[in-house]
N, C-alpha and C. Protein backbone atom coordinates (compact mmCIF):
# COMPACT_ATOMS: atom_id res chain seq x y z
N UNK A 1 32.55 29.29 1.15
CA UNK A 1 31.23 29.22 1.79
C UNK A 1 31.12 27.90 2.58
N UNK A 2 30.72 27.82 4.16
CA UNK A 2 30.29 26.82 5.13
C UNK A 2 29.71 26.11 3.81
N UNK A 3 29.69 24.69 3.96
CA UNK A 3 29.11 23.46 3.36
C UNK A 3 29.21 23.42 2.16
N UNK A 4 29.51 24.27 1.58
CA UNK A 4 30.23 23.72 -0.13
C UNK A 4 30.76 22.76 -0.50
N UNK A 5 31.50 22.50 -0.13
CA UNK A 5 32.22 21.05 -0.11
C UNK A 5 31.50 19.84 -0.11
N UNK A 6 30.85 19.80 1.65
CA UNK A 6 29.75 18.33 1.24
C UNK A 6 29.18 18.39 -0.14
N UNK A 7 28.22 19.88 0.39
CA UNK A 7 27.07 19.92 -1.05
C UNK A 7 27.65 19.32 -2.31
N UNK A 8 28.83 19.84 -2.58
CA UNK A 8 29.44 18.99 -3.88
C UNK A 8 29.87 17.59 -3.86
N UNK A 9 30.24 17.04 -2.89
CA UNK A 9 30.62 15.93 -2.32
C UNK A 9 29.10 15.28 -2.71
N UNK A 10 28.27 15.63 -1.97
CA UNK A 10 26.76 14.84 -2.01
C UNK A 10 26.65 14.88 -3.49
N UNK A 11 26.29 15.98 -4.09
CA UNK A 11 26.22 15.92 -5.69
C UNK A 11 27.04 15.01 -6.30
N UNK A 12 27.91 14.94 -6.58
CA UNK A 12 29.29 13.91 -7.19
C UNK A 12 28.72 12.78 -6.47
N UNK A 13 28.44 12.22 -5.43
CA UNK A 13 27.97 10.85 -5.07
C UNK A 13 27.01 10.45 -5.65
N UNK A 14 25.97 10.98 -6.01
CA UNK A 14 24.89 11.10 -6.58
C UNK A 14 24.80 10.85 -7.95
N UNK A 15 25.59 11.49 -8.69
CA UNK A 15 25.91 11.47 -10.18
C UNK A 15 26.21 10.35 -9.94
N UNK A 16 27.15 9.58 -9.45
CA UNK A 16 27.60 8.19 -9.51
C UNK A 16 26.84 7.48 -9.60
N UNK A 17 26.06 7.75 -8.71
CA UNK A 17 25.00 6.54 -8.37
C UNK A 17 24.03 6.35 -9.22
N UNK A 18 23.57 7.47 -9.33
CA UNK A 18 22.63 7.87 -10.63
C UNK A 18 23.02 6.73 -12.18
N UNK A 19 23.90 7.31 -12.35
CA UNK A 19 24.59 6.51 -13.52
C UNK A 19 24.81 5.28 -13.78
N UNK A 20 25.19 4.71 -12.03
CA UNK A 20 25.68 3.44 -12.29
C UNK A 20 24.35 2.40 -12.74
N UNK A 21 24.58 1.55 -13.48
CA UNK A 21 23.29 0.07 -13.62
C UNK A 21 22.49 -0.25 -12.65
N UNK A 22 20.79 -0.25 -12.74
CA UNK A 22 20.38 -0.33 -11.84
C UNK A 22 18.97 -0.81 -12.59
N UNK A 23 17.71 -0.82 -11.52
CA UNK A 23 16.68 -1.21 -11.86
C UNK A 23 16.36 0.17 -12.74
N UNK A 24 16.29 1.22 -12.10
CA UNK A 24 15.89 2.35 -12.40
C UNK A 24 16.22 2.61 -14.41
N UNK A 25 17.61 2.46 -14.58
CA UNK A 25 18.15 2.49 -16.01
C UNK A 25 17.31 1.68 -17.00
N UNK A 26 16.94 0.65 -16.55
CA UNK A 26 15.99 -0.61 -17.29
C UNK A 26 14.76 -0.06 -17.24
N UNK A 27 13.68 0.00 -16.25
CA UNK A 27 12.69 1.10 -16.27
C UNK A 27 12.75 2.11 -17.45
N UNK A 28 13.25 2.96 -17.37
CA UNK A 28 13.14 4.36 -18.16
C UNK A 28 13.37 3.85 -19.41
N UNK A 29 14.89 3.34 -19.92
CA UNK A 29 15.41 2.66 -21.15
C UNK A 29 14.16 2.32 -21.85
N UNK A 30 13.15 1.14 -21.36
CA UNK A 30 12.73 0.17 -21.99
C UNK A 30 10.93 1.44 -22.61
N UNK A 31 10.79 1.81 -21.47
CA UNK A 31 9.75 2.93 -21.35
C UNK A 31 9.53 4.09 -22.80
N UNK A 32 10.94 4.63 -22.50
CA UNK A 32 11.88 5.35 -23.91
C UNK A 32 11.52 4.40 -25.17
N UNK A 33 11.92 3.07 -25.34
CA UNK A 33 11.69 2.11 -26.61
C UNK A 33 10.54 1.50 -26.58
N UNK A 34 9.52 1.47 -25.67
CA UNK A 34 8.23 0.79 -26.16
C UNK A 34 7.02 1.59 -26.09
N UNK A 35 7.15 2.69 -25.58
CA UNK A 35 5.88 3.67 -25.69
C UNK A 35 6.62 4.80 -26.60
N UNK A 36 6.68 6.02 -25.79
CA UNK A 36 7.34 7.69 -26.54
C UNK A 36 8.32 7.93 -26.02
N UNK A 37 8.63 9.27 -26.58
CA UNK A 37 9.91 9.82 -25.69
C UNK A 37 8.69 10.97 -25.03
N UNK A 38 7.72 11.31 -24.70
CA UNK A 38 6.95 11.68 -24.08
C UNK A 38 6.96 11.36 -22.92
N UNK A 39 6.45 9.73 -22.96
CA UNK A 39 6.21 8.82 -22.02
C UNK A 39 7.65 8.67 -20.93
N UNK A 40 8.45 8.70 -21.87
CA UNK A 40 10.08 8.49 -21.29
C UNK A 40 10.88 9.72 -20.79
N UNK A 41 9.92 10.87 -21.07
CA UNK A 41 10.38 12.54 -20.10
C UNK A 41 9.67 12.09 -18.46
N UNK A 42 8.55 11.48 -19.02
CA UNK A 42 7.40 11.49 -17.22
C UNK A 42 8.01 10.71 -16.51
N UNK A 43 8.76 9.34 -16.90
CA UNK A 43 9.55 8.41 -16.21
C UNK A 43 10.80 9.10 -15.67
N UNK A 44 11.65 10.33 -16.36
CA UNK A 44 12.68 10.92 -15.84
C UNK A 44 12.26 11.55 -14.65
N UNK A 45 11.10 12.59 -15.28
CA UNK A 45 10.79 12.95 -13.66
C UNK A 45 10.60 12.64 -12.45
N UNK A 46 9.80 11.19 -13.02
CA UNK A 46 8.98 10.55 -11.77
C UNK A 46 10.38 10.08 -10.97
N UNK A 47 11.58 9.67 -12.17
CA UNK A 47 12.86 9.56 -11.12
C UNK A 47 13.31 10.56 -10.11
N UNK A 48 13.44 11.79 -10.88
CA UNK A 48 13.79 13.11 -9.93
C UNK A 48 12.87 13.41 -8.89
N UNK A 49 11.58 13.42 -8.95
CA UNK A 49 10.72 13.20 -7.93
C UNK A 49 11.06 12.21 -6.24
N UNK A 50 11.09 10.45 -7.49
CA UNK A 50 12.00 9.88 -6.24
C UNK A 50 13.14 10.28 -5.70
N UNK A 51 13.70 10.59 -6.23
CA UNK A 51 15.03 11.28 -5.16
C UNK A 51 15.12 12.51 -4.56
N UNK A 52 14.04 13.22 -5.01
CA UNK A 52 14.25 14.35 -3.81
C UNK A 52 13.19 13.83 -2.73
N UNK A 53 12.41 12.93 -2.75
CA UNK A 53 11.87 12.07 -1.60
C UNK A 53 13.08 11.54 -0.88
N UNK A 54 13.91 10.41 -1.62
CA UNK A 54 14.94 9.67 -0.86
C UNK A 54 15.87 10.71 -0.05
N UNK A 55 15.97 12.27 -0.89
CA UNK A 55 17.15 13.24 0.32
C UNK A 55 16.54 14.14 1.13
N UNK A 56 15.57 14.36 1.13
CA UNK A 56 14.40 14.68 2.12
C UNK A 56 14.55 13.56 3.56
N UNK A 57 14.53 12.47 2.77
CA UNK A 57 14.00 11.59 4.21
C UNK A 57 15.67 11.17 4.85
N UNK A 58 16.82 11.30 4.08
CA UNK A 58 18.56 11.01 4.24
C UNK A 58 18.40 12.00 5.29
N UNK A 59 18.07 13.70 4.70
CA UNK A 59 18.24 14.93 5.54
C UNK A 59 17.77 14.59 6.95
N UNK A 60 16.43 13.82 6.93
CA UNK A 60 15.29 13.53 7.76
C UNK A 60 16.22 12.72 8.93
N UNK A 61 17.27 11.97 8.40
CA UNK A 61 17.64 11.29 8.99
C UNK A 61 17.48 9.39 8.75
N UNK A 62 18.01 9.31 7.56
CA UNK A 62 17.45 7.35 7.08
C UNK A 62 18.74 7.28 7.22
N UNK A 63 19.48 7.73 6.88
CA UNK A 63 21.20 6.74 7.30
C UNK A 63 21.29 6.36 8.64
N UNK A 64 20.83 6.94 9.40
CA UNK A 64 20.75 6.29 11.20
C UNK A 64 19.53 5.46 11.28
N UNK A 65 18.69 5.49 11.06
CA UNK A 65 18.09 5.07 10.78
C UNK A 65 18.04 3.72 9.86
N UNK A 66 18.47 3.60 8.83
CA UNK A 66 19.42 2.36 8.37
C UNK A 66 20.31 1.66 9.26
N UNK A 67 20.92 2.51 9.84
CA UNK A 67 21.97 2.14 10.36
C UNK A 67 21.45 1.10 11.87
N UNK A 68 20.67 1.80 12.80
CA UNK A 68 20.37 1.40 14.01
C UNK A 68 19.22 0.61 14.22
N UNK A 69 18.47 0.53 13.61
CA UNK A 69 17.28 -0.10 13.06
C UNK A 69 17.04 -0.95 11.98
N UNK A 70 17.86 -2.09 11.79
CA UNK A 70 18.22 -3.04 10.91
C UNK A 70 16.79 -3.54 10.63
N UNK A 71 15.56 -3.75 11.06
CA UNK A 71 14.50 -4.25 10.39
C UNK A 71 13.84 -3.39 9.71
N UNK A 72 14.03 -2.16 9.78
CA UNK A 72 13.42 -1.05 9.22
C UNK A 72 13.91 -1.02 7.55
N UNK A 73 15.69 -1.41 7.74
CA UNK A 73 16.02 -1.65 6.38
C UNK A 73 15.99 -2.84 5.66
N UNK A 74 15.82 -3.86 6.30
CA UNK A 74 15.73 -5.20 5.85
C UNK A 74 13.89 -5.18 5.20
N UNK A 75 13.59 -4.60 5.87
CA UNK A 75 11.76 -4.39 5.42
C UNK A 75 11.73 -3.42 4.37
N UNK A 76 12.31 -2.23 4.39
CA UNK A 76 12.52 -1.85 3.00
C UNK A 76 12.58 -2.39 1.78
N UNK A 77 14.06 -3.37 2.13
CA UNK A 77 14.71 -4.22 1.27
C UNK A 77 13.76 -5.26 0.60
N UNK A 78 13.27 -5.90 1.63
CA UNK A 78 12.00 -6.70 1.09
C UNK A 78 10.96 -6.37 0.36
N UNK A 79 10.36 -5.28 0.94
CA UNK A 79 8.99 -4.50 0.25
C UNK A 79 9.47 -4.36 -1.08
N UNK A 80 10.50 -3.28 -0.76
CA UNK A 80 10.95 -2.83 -2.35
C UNK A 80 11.59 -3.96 -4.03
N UNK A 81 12.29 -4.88 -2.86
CA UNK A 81 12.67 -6.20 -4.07
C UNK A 81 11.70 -6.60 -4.63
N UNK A 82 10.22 -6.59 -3.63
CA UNK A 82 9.37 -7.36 -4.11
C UNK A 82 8.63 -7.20 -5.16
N UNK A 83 8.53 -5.60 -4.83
CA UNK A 83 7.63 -4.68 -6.07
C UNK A 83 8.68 -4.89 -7.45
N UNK A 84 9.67 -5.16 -7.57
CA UNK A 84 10.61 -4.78 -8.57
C UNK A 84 10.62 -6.20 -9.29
N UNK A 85 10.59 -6.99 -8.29
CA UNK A 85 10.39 -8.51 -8.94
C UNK A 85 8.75 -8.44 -9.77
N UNK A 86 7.56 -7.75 -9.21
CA UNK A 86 6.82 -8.11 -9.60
C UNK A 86 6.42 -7.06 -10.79
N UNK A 87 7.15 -6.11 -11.55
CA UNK A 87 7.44 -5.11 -12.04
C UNK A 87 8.20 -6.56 -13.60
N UNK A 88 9.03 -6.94 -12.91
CA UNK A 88 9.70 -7.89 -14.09
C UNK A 88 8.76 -8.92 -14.44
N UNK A 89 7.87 -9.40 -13.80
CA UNK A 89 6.96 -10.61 -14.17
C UNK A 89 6.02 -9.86 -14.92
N UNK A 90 5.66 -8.10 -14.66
CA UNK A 90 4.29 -8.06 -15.90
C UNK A 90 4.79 -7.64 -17.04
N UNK A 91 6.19 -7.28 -17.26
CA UNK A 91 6.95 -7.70 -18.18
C UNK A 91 7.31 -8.65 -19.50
N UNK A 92 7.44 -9.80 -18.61
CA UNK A 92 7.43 -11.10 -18.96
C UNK A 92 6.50 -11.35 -19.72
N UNK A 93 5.24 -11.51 -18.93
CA UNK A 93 3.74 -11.18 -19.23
C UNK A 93 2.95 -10.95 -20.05
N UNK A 94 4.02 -9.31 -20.23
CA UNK A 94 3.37 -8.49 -21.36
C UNK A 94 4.38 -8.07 -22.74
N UNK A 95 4.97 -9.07 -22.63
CA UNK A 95 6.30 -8.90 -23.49
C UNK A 95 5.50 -8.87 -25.01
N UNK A 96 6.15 -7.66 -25.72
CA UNK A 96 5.94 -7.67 -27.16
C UNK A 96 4.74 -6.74 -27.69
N UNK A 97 3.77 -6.76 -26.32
CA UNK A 97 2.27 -6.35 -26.87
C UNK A 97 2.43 -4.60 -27.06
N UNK A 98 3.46 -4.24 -26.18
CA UNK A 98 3.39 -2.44 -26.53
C UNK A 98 3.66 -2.43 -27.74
N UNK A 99 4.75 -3.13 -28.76
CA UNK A 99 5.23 -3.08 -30.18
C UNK A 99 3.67 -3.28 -31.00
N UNK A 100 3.10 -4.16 -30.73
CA UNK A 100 1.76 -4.41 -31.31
C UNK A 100 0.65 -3.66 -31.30
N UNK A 101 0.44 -2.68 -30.22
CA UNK A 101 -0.72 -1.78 -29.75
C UNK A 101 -0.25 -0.68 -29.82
N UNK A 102 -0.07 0.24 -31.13
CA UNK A 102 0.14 2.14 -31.09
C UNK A 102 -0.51 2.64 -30.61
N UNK A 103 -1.84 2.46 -30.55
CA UNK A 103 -3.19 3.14 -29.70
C UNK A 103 -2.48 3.20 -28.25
N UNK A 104 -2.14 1.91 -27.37
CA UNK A 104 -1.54 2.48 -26.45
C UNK A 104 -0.91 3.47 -26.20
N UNK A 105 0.05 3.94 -26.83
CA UNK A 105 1.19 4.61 -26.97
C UNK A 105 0.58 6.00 -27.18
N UNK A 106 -0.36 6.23 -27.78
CA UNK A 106 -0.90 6.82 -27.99
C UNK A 106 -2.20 7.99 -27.09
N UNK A 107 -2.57 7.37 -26.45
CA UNK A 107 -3.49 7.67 -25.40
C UNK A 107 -3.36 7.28 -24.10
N UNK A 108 -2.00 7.09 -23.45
CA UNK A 108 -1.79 6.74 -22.40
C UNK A 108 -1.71 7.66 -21.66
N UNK A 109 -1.80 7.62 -20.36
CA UNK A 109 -1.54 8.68 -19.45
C UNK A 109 -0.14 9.22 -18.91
N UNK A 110 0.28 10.50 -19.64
CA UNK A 110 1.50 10.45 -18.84
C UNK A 110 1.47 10.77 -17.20
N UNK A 111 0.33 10.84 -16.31
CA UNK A 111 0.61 11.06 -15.51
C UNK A 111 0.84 10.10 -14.61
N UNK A 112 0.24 8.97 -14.99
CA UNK A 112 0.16 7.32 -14.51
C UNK A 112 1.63 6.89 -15.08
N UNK A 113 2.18 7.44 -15.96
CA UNK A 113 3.78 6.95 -16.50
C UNK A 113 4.49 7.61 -15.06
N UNK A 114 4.22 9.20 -14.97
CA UNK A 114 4.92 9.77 -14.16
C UNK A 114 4.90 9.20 -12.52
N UNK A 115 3.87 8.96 -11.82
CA UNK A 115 3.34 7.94 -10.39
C UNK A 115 3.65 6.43 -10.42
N UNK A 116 3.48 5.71 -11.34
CA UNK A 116 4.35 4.78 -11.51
C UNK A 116 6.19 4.54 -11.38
N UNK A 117 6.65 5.65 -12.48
CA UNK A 117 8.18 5.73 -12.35
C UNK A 117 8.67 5.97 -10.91
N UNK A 118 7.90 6.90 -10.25
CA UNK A 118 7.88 7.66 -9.02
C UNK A 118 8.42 6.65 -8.26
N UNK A 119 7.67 5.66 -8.25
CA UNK A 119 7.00 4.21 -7.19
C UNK A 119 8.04 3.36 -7.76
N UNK A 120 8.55 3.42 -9.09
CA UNK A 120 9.81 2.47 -9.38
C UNK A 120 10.81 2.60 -8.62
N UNK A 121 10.98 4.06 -8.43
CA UNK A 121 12.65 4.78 -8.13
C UNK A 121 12.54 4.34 -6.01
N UNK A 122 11.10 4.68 -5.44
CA UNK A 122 11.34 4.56 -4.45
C UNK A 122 11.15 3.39 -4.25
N UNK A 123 11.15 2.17 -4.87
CA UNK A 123 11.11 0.71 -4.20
C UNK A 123 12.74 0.48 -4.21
N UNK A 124 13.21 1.29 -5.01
CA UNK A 124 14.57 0.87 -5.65
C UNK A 124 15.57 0.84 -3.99
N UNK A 125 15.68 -0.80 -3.83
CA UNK A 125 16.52 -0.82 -2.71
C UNK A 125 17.91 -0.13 -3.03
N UNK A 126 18.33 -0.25 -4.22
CA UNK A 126 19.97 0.13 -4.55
C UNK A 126 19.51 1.84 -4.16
N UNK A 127 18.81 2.65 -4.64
CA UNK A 127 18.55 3.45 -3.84
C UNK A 127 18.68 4.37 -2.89
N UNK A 128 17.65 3.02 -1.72
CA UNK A 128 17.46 3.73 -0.83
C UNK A 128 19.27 3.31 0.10
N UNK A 129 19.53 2.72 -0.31
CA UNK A 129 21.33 2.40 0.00
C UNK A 129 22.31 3.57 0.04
N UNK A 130 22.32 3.67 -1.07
CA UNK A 130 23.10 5.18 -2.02
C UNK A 130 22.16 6.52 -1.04
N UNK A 131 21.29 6.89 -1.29
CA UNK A 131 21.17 8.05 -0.49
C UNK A 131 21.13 7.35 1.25
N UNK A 132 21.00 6.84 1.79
CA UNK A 132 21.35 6.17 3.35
C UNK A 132 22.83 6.94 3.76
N UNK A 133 23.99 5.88 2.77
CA UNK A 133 24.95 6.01 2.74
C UNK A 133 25.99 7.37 2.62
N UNK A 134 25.30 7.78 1.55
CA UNK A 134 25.79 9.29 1.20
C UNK A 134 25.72 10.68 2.06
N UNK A 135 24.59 10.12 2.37
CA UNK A 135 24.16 11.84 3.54
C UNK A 135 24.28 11.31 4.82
N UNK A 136 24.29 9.73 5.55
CA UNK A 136 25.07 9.80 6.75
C UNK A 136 26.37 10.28 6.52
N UNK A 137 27.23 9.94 5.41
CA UNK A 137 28.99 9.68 5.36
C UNK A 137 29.23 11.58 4.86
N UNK A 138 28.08 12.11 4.28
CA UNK A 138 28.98 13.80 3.73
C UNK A 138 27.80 14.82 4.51
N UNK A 139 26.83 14.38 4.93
CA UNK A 139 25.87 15.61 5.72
C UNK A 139 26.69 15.76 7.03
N UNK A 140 27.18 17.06 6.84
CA UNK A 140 27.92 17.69 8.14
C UNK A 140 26.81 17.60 9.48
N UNK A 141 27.17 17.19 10.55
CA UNK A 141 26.35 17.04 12.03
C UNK A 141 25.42 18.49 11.87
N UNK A 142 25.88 19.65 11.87
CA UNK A 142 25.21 20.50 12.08
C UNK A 142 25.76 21.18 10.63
N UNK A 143 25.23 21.39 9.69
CA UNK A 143 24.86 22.39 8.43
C UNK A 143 23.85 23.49 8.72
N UNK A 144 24.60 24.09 7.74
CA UNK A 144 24.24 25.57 8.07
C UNK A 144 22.50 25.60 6.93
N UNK A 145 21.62 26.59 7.53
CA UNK A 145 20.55 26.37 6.84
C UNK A 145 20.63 26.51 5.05
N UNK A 146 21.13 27.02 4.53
CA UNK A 146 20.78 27.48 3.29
C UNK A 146 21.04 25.93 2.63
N UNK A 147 22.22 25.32 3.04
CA UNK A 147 22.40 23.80 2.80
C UNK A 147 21.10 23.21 2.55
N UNK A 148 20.41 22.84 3.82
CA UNK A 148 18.76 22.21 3.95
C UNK A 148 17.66 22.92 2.28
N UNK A 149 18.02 24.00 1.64
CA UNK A 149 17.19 24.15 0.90
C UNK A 149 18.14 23.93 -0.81
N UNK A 150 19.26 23.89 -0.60
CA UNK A 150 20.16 23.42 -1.95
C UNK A 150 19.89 22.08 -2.71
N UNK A 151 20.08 21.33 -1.06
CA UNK A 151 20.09 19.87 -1.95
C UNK A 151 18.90 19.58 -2.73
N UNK A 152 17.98 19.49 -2.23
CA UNK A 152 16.43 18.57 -2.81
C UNK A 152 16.43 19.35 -4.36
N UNK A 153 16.51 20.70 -4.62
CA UNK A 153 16.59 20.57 -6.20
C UNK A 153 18.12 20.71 -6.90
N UNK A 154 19.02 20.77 -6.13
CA UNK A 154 20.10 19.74 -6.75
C UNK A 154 19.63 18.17 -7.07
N UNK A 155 19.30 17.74 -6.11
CA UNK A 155 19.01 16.08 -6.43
C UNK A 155 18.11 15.82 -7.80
N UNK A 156 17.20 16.83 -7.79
CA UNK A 156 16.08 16.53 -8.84
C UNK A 156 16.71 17.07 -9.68
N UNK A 157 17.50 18.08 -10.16
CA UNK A 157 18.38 18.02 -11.26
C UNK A 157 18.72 17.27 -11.70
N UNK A 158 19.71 16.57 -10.67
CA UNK A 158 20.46 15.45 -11.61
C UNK A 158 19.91 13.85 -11.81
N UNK A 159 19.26 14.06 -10.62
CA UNK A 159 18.25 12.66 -11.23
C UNK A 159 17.17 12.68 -12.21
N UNK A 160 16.70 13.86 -12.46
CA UNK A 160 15.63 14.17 -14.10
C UNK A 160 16.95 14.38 -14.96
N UNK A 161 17.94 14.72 -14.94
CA UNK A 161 18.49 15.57 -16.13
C UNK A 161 19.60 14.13 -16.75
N UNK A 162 19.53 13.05 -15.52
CA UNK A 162 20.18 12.04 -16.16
C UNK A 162 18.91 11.07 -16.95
N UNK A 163 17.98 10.60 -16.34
CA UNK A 163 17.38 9.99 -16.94
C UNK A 163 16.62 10.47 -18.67
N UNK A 164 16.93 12.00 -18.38
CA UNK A 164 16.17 12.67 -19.59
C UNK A 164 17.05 12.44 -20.59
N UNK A 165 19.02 12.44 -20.35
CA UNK A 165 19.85 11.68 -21.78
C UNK A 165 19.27 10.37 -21.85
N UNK A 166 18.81 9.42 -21.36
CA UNK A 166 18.55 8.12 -21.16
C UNK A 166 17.12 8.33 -21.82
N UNK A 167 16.25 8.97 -21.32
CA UNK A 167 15.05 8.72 -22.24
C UNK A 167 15.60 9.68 -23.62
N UNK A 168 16.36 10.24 -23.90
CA UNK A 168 16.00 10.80 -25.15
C UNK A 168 16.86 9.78 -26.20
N UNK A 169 17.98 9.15 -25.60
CA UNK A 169 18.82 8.36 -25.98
C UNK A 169 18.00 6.98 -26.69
N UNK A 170 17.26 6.35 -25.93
CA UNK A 170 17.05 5.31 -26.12
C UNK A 170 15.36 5.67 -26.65
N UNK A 171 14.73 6.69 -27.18
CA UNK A 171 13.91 7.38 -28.01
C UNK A 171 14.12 7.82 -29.24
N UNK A 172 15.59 7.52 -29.57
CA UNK A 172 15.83 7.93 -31.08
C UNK A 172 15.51 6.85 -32.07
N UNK A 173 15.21 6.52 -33.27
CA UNK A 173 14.63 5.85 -34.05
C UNK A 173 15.44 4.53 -34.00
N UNK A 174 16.81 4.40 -33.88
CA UNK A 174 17.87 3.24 -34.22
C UNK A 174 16.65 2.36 -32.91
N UNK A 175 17.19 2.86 -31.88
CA UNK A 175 16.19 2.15 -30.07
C UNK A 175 15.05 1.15 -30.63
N UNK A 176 14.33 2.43 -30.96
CA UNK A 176 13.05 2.05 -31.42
C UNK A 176 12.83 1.18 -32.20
N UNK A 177 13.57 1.21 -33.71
CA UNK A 177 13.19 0.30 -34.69
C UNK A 177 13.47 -1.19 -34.29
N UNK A 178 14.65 -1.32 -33.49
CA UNK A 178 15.43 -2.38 -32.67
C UNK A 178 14.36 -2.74 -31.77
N UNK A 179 12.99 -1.94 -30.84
CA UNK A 179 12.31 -2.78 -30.43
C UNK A 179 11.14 -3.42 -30.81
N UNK A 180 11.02 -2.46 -32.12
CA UNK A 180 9.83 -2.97 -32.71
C UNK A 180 10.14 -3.99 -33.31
N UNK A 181 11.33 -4.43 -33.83
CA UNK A 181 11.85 -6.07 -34.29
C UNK A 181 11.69 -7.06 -33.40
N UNK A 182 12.70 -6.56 -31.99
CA UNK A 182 12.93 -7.82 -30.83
C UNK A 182 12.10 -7.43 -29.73
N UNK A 183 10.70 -6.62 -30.21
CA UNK A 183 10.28 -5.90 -28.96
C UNK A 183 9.63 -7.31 -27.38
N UNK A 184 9.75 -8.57 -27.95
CA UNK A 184 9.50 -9.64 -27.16
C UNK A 184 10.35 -10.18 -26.22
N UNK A 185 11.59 -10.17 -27.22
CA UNK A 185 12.72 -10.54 -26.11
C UNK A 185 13.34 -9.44 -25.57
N UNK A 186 13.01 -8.06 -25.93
CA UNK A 186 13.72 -7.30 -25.56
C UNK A 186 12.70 -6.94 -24.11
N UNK A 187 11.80 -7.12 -24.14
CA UNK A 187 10.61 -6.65 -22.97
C UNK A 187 11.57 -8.34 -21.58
N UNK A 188 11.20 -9.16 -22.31
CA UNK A 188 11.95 -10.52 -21.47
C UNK A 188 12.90 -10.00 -20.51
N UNK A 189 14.16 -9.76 -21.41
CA UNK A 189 15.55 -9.21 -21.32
C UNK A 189 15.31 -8.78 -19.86
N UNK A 190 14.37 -6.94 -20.57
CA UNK A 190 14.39 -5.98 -18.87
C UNK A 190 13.69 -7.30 -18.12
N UNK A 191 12.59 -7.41 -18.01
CA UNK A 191 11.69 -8.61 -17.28
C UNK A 191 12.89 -8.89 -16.32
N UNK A 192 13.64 -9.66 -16.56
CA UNK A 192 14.30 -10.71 -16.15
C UNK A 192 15.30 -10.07 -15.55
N UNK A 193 16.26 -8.52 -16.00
CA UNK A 193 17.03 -8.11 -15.19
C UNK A 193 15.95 -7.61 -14.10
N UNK A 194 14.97 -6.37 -14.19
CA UNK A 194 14.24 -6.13 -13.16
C UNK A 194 13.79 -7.12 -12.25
N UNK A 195 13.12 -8.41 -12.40
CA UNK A 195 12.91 -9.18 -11.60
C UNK A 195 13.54 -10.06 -10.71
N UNK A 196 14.82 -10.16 -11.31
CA UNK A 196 16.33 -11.00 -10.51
C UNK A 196 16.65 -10.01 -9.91
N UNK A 197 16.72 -8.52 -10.17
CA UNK A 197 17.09 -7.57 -9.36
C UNK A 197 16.49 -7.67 -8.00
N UNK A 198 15.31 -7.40 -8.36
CA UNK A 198 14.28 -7.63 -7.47
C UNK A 198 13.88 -9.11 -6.43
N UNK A 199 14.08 -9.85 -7.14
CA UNK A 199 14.14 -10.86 -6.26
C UNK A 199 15.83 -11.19 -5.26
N UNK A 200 16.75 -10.92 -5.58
CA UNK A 200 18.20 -10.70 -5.05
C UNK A 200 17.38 -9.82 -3.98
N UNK A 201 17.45 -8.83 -4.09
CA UNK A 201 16.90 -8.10 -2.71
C UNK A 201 15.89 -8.28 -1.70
N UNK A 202 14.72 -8.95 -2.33
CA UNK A 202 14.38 -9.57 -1.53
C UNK A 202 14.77 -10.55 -0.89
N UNK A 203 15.04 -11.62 -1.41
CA UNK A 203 15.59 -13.22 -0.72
C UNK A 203 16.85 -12.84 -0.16
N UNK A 204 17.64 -11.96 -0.16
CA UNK A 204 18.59 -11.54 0.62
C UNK A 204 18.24 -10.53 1.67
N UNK A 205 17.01 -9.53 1.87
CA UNK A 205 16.33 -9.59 2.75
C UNK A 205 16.19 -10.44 4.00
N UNK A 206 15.34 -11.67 3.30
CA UNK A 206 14.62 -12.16 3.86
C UNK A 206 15.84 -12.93 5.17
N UNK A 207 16.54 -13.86 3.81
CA UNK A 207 17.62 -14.56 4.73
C UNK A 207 18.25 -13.68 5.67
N UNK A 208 18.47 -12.25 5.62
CA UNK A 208 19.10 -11.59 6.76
C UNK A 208 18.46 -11.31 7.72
N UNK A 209 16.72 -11.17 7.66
CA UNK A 209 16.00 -11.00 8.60
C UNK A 209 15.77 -12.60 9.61
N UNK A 210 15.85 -13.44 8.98
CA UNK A 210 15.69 -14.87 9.75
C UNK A 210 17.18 -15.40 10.15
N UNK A 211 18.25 -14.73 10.09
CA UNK A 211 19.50 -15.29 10.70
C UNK A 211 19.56 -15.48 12.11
């Protein structure tokens, strides 16, 4: 069948990416150990959500777009570091207090878990990189239509269906009991990867936009 190949090609890139260490993994992980595994299904989605946004807008055309329009991605880069940095500071912030407050945990909104995660995945410069990259380098010039309607819930497959081992993983009691001990430094910990994440992309932004 015409485009099989990419399509799998795109998928397999994806899984990679998906998998590899990122802001996104810290997000969900920590989500999974300091609220529910409730809370930590809405964060999977809200991932799969973001990415069938990010291959929507690849399809749309963002790898040329990346590509030819360097402030468009450098402003990404910025916006998005920034939110991610400031994602690690209420962290910091708020380190320890989910272990302390069950009522939270309790009556929270998963839909505000789910629009939040959403908003994690699309600041996520590593990201918007990986799908840029992927569907300029394997989206055939001209694909045949049925292609255009495969990918977007391929993508949300595997971007809910990875984060959902990840939230159920780090929702099992060992996770948990481990954050309700170090739930201070362990809130720090993400803090500090999310926010260096986040700040790396920005200040490397920035310096590339003022060269």
């Amino acid at each position: 069948m015409e485009g099989l190949t990419p399509l799998l090609l795109i998928f397999g890139a994806i899984v990679l990416g998906a998998m590899s260490p990122g802001p996104s993994l810290v997000y969900v992980s920590r989500i999974a150990m300091a609220r529910s595994r409730r809370h930590a299904v809405a964060a999977a989605l809200g991932m799969g959500i973001g990415g069938v946004t990010f291959a929507i807008a690849a399809i749309a055309g963002l790898g040329a777009v990346l590509h030819y329009a360097e402030w468009a991605y450098l402003g990404l880069k910025i916006v998005g570091g920034a939110y991610l940095l400031y994602l690690g500071i209420r962290m910091w912030l708020h380190a320890g207090r989910a272990a302390t407050a069950p009522e939270a945990v309790a009556t929270g909104s998963y839909g505000r878990t789910l629009a939040a995660a959403t908003l994690a995945q699309l600041s996520n410069p590593k990201a918007i990189v990986v799908y840029g990259s992927v569907f300029a380098a394997l989206l055939p010039a001209s694909p045949p239509l049925w292609l255009y309607f495969a990918i977007p819930p391929g993508i949300f497959a595997i971007e809910t269906g990875w984060y959902l081992i990840v939230a159920f993983a780090f929702s099992t009691s060992r996770p948990r009991a481990l954050y309700a001990r170090f739930s201070a430094w362990i809130d720090r910990l993400a803090g500090t990867v999310l926010g260096g994440l986040g700040a790396y992309f920005a200040f490397d932004g920035i310096r590339a936009a003022v060269r």
